[in-house]
Each structure stands twice: as C-alpha cells, then as structure tokens.
N, C-alpha and C. Protein backbone atom coordinates (compact mmCIF):
# COMPACT_ATOMS: atom_id res chain seq x y z
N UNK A 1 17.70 -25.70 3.98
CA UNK A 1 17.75 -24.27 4.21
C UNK A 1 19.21 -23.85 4.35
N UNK A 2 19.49 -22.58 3.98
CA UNK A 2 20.77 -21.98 4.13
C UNK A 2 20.51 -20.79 5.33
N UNK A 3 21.70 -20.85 6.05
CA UNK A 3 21.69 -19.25 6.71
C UNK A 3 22.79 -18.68 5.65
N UNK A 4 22.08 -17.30 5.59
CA UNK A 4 22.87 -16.54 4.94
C UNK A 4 23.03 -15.37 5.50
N UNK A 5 22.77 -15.10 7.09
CA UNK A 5 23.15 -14.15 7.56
C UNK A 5 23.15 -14.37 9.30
N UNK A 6 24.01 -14.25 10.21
CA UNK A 6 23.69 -14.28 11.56
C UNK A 6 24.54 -13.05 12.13
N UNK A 7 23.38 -12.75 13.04
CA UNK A 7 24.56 -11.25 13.77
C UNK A 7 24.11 -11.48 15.37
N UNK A 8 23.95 -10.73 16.10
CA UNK A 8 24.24 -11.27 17.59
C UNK A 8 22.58 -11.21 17.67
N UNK A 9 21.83 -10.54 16.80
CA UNK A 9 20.37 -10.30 17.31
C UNK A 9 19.34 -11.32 16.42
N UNK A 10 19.77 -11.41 15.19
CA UNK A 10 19.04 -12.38 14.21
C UNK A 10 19.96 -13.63 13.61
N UNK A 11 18.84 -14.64 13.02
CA UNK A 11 19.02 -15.53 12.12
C UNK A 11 18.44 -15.24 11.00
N UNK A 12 19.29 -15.17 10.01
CA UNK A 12 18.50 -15.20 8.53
C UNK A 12 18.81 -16.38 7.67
N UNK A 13 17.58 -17.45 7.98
CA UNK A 13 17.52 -18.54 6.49
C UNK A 13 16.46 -18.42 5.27
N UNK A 14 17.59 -18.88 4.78
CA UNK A 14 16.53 -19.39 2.84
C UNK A 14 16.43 -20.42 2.59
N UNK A 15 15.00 -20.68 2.35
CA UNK A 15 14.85 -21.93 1.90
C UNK A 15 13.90 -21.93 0.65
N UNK A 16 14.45 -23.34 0.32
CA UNK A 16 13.24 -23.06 -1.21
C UNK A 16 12.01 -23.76 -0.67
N UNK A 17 11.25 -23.17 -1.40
CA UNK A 17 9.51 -23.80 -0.70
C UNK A 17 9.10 -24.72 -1.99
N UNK A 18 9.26 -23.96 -3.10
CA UNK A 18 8.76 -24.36 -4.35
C UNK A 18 9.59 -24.27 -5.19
N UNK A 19 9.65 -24.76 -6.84
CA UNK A 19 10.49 -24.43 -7.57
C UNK A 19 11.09 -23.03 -8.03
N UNK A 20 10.23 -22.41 -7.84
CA UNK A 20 10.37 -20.65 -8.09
C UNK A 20 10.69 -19.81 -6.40
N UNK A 21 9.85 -20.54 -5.67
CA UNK A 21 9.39 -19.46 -4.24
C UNK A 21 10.55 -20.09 -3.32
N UNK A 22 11.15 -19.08 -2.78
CA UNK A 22 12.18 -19.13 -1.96
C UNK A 22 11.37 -18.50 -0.39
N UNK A 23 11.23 -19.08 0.55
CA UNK A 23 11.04 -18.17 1.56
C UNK A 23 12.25 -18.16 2.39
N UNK A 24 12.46 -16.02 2.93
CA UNK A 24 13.95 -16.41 4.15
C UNK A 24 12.97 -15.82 5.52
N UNK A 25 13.52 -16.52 6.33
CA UNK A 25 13.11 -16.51 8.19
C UNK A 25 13.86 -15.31 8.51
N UNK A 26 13.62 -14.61 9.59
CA UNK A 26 14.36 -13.78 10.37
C UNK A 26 13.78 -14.11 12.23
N UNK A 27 14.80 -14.77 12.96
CA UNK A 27 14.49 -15.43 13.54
C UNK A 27 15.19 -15.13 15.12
N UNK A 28 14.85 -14.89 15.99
CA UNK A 28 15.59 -13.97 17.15
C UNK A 28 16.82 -15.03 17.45
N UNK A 29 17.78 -14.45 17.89
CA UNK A 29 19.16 -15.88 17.72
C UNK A 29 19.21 -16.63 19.37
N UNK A 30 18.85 -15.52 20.22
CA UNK A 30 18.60 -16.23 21.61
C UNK A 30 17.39 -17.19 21.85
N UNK A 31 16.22 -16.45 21.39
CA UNK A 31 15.25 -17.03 22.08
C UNK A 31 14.36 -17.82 21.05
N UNK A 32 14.80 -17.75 19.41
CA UNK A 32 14.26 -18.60 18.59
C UNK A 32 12.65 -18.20 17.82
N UNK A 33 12.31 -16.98 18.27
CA UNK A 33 11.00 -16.45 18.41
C UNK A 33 11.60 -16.06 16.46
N UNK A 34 10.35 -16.45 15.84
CA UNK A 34 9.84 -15.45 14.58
C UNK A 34 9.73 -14.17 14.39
N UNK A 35 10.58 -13.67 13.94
CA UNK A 35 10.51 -12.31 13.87
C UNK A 35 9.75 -11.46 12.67
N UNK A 36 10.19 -12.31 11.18
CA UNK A 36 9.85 -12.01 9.76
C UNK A 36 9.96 -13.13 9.03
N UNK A 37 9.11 -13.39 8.50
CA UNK A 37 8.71 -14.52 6.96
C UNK A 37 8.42 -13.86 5.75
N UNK A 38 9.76 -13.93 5.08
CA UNK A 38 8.86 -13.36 3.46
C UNK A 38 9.09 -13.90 2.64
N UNK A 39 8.33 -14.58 1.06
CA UNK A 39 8.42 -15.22 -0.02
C UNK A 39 9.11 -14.26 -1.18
N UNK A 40 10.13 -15.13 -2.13
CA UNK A 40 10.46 -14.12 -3.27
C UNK A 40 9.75 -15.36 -3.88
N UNK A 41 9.60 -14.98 -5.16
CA UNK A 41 9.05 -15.41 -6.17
C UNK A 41 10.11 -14.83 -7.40
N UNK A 42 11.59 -15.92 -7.28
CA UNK A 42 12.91 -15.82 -8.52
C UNK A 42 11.87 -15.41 -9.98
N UNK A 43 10.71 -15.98 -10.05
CA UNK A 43 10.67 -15.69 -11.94
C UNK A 43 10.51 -14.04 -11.91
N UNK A 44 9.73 -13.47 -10.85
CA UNK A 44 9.29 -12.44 -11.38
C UNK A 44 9.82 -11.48 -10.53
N UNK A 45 10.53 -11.76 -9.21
CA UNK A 45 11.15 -10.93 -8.35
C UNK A 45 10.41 -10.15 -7.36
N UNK A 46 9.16 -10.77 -7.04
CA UNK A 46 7.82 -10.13 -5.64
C UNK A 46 8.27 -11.07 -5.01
N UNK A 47 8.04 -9.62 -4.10
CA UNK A 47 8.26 -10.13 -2.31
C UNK A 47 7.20 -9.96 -1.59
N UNK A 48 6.40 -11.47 -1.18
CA UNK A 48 5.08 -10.81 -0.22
C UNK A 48 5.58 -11.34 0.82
N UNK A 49 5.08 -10.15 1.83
CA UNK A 49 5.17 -10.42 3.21
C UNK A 49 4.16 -10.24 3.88
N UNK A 50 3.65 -11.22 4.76
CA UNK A 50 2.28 -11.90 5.32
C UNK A 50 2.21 -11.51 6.76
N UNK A 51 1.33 -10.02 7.06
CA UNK A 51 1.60 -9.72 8.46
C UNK A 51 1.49 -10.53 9.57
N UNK A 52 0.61 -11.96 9.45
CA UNK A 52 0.82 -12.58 10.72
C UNK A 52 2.11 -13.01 11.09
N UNK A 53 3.28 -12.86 9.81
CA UNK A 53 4.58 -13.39 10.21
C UNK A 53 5.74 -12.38 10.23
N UNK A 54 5.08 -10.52 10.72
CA UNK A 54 5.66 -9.67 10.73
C UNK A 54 5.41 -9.34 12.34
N UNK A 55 6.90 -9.44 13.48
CA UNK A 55 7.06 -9.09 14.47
C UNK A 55 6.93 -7.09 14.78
N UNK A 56 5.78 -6.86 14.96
CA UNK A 56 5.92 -5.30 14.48
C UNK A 56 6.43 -4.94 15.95
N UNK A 57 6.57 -5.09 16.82
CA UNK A 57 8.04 -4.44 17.86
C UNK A 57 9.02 -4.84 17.86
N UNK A 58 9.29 -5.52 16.75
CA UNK A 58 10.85 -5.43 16.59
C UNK A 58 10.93 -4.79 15.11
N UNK A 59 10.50 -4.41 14.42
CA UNK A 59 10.85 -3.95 13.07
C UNK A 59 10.51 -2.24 13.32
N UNK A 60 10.78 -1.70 12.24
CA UNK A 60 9.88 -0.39 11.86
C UNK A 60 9.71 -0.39 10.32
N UNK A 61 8.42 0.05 9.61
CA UNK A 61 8.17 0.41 8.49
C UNK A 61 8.59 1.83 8.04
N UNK A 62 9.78 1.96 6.90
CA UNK A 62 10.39 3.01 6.55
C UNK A 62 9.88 3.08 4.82
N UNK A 63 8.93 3.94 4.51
CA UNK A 63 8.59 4.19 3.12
C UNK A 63 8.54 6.04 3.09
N UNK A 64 9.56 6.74 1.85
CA UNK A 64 9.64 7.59 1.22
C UNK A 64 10.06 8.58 2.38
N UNK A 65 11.27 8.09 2.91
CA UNK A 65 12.07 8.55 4.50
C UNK A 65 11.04 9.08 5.52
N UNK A 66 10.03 8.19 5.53
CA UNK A 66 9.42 8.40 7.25
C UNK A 66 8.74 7.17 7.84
N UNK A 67 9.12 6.64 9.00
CA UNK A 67 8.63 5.81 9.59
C UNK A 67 7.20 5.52 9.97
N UNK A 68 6.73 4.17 9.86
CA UNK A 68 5.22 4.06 9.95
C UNK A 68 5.13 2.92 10.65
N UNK A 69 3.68 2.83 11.64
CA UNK A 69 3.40 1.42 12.26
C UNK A 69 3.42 0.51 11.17
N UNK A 70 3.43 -0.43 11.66
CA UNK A 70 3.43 -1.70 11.06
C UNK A 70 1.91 -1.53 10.75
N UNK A 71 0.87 -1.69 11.40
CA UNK A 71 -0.36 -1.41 11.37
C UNK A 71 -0.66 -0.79 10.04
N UNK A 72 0.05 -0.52 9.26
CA UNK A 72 -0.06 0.59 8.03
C UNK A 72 0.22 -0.08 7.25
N UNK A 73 1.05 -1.60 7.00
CA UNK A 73 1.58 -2.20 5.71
C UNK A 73 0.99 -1.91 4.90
N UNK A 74 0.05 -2.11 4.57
CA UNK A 74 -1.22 -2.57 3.44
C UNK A 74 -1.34 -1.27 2.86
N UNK A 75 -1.93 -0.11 3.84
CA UNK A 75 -1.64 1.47 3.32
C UNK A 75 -0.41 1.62 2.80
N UNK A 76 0.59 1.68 3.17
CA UNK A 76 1.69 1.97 2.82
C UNK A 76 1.99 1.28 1.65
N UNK A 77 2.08 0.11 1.43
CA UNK A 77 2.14 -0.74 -0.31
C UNK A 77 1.16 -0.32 -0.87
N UNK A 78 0.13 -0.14 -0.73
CA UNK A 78 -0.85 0.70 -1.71
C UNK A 78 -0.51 2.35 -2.23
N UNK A 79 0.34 2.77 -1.64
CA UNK A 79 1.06 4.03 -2.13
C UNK A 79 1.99 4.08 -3.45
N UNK A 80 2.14 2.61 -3.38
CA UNK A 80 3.88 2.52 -4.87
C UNK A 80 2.70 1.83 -5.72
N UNK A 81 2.78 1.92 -6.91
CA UNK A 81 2.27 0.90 -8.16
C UNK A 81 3.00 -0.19 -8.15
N UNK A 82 4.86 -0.61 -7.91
CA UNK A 82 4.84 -1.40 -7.83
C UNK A 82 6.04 -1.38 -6.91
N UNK A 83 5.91 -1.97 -5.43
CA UNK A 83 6.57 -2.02 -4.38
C UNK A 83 7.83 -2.53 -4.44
N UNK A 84 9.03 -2.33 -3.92
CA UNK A 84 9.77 -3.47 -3.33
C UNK A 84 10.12 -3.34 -2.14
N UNK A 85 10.64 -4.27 -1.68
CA UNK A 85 11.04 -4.06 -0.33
C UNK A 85 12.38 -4.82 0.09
N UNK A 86 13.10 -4.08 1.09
CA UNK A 86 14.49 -4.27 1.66
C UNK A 86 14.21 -4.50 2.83
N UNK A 87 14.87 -5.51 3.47
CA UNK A 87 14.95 -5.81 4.96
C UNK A 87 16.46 -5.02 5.47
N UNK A 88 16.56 -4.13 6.20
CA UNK A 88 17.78 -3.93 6.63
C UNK A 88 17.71 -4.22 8.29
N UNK A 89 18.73 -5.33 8.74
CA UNK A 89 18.70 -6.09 9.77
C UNK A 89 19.38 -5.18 11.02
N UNK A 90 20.07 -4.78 10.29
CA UNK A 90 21.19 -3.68 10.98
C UNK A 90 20.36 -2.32 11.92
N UNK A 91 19.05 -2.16 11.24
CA UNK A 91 18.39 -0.79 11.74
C UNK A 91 17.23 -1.17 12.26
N UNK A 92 16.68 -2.97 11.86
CA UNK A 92 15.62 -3.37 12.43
C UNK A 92 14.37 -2.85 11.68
N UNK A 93 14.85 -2.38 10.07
CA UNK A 93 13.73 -1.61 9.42
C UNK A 93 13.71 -2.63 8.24
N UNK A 94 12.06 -2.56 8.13
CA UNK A 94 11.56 -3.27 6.59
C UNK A 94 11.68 -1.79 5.50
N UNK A 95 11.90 -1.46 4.37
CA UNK A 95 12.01 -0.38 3.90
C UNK A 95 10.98 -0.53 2.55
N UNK A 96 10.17 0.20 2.45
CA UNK A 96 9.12 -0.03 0.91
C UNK A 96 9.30 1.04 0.05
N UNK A 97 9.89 0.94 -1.47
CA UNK A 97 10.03 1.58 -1.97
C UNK A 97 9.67 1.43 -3.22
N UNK A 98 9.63 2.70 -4.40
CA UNK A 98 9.27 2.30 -5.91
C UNK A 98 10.43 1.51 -6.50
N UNK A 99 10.28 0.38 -7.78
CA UNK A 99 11.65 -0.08 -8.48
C UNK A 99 12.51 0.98 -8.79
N UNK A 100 11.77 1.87 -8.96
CA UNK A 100 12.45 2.99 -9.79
C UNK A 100 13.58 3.77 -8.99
N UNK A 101 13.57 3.91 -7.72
CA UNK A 101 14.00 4.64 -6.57
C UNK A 101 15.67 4.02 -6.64
C-alpha cells in the first residue's frame, strides 16, 4: 500500500486489490478508526463505495451544491446516469456528480 495523502485528521492509502481494482482507505490518523473505503476500477474508471465502509458523521454528501445524509447515497447516485465521485478531505465531503460537470 501507498499513502498518498496525510493531514492532521486523515490517512489516505492505495492499495491494489486486484489487477485492475485499486482500493484507497481514509483512516482517522489518531485513533485508526475507518472512516471511507472505496474501489476504482483503472480499466473503466468506477468508483464504488460500499456504505458499510462510509463513516457518515464524519463525511457529508454534496450532490448538485446541496448537502445530503449519508442515508441518501443510493438516492442520490440514482439521480446522475453516470456518477462520479470526489472525496475532498479538506471539507470532510464525498461530492457526486455527472462526468459531464
């Protein structure tokens, strides 16, 4: 695994799982707790993220500039035809948006 990001609140590693599937951790830096797990998939460029490994009081869901429970993922990706998503670590927000955006 690589870290490819540490700031005073998170750990962010990548690791490869599979030949294609990369999963990166987001990982609390004090206390070691799981915060976020998500898979890319390099051939085709999807990102699934698996709510049992989404800390929803520490994140917020930000799709088409308004904030949503976490409780909503599934609604909320069902809104784009085809999703992506940005982790911004800095604001503590997962962000879902169209490719197109």
């Amino acid at each position: 695994s690589l870290t490819v990001e540490e700031t005073d609140d998170l750990v962010v590693e990548t690791t490869r799982t599979e030949e294609t599937l990369f999963t990166t951790t987001y990982t609390d830096a004090e206390t070691g707790q799981l915060r976020l797990a998500l898979q890319v998939d390099v051939t085709t460029g999807r990102t699934a993220l698996d709510p049992r490994h989404i800390d929803a009081s520490f994140w917020s869901l930000v799709a088409r500039g308004k904030t949503h429970p976490m409780s909503e993922l599934e609604d909320v990706l069902g809104t784009f035809r085809d999703p992506s998503i940005e982790v911004e670590t800095g604001d503590r927000e997962i962000r879902v948006y169209a490719d197109t955006e």
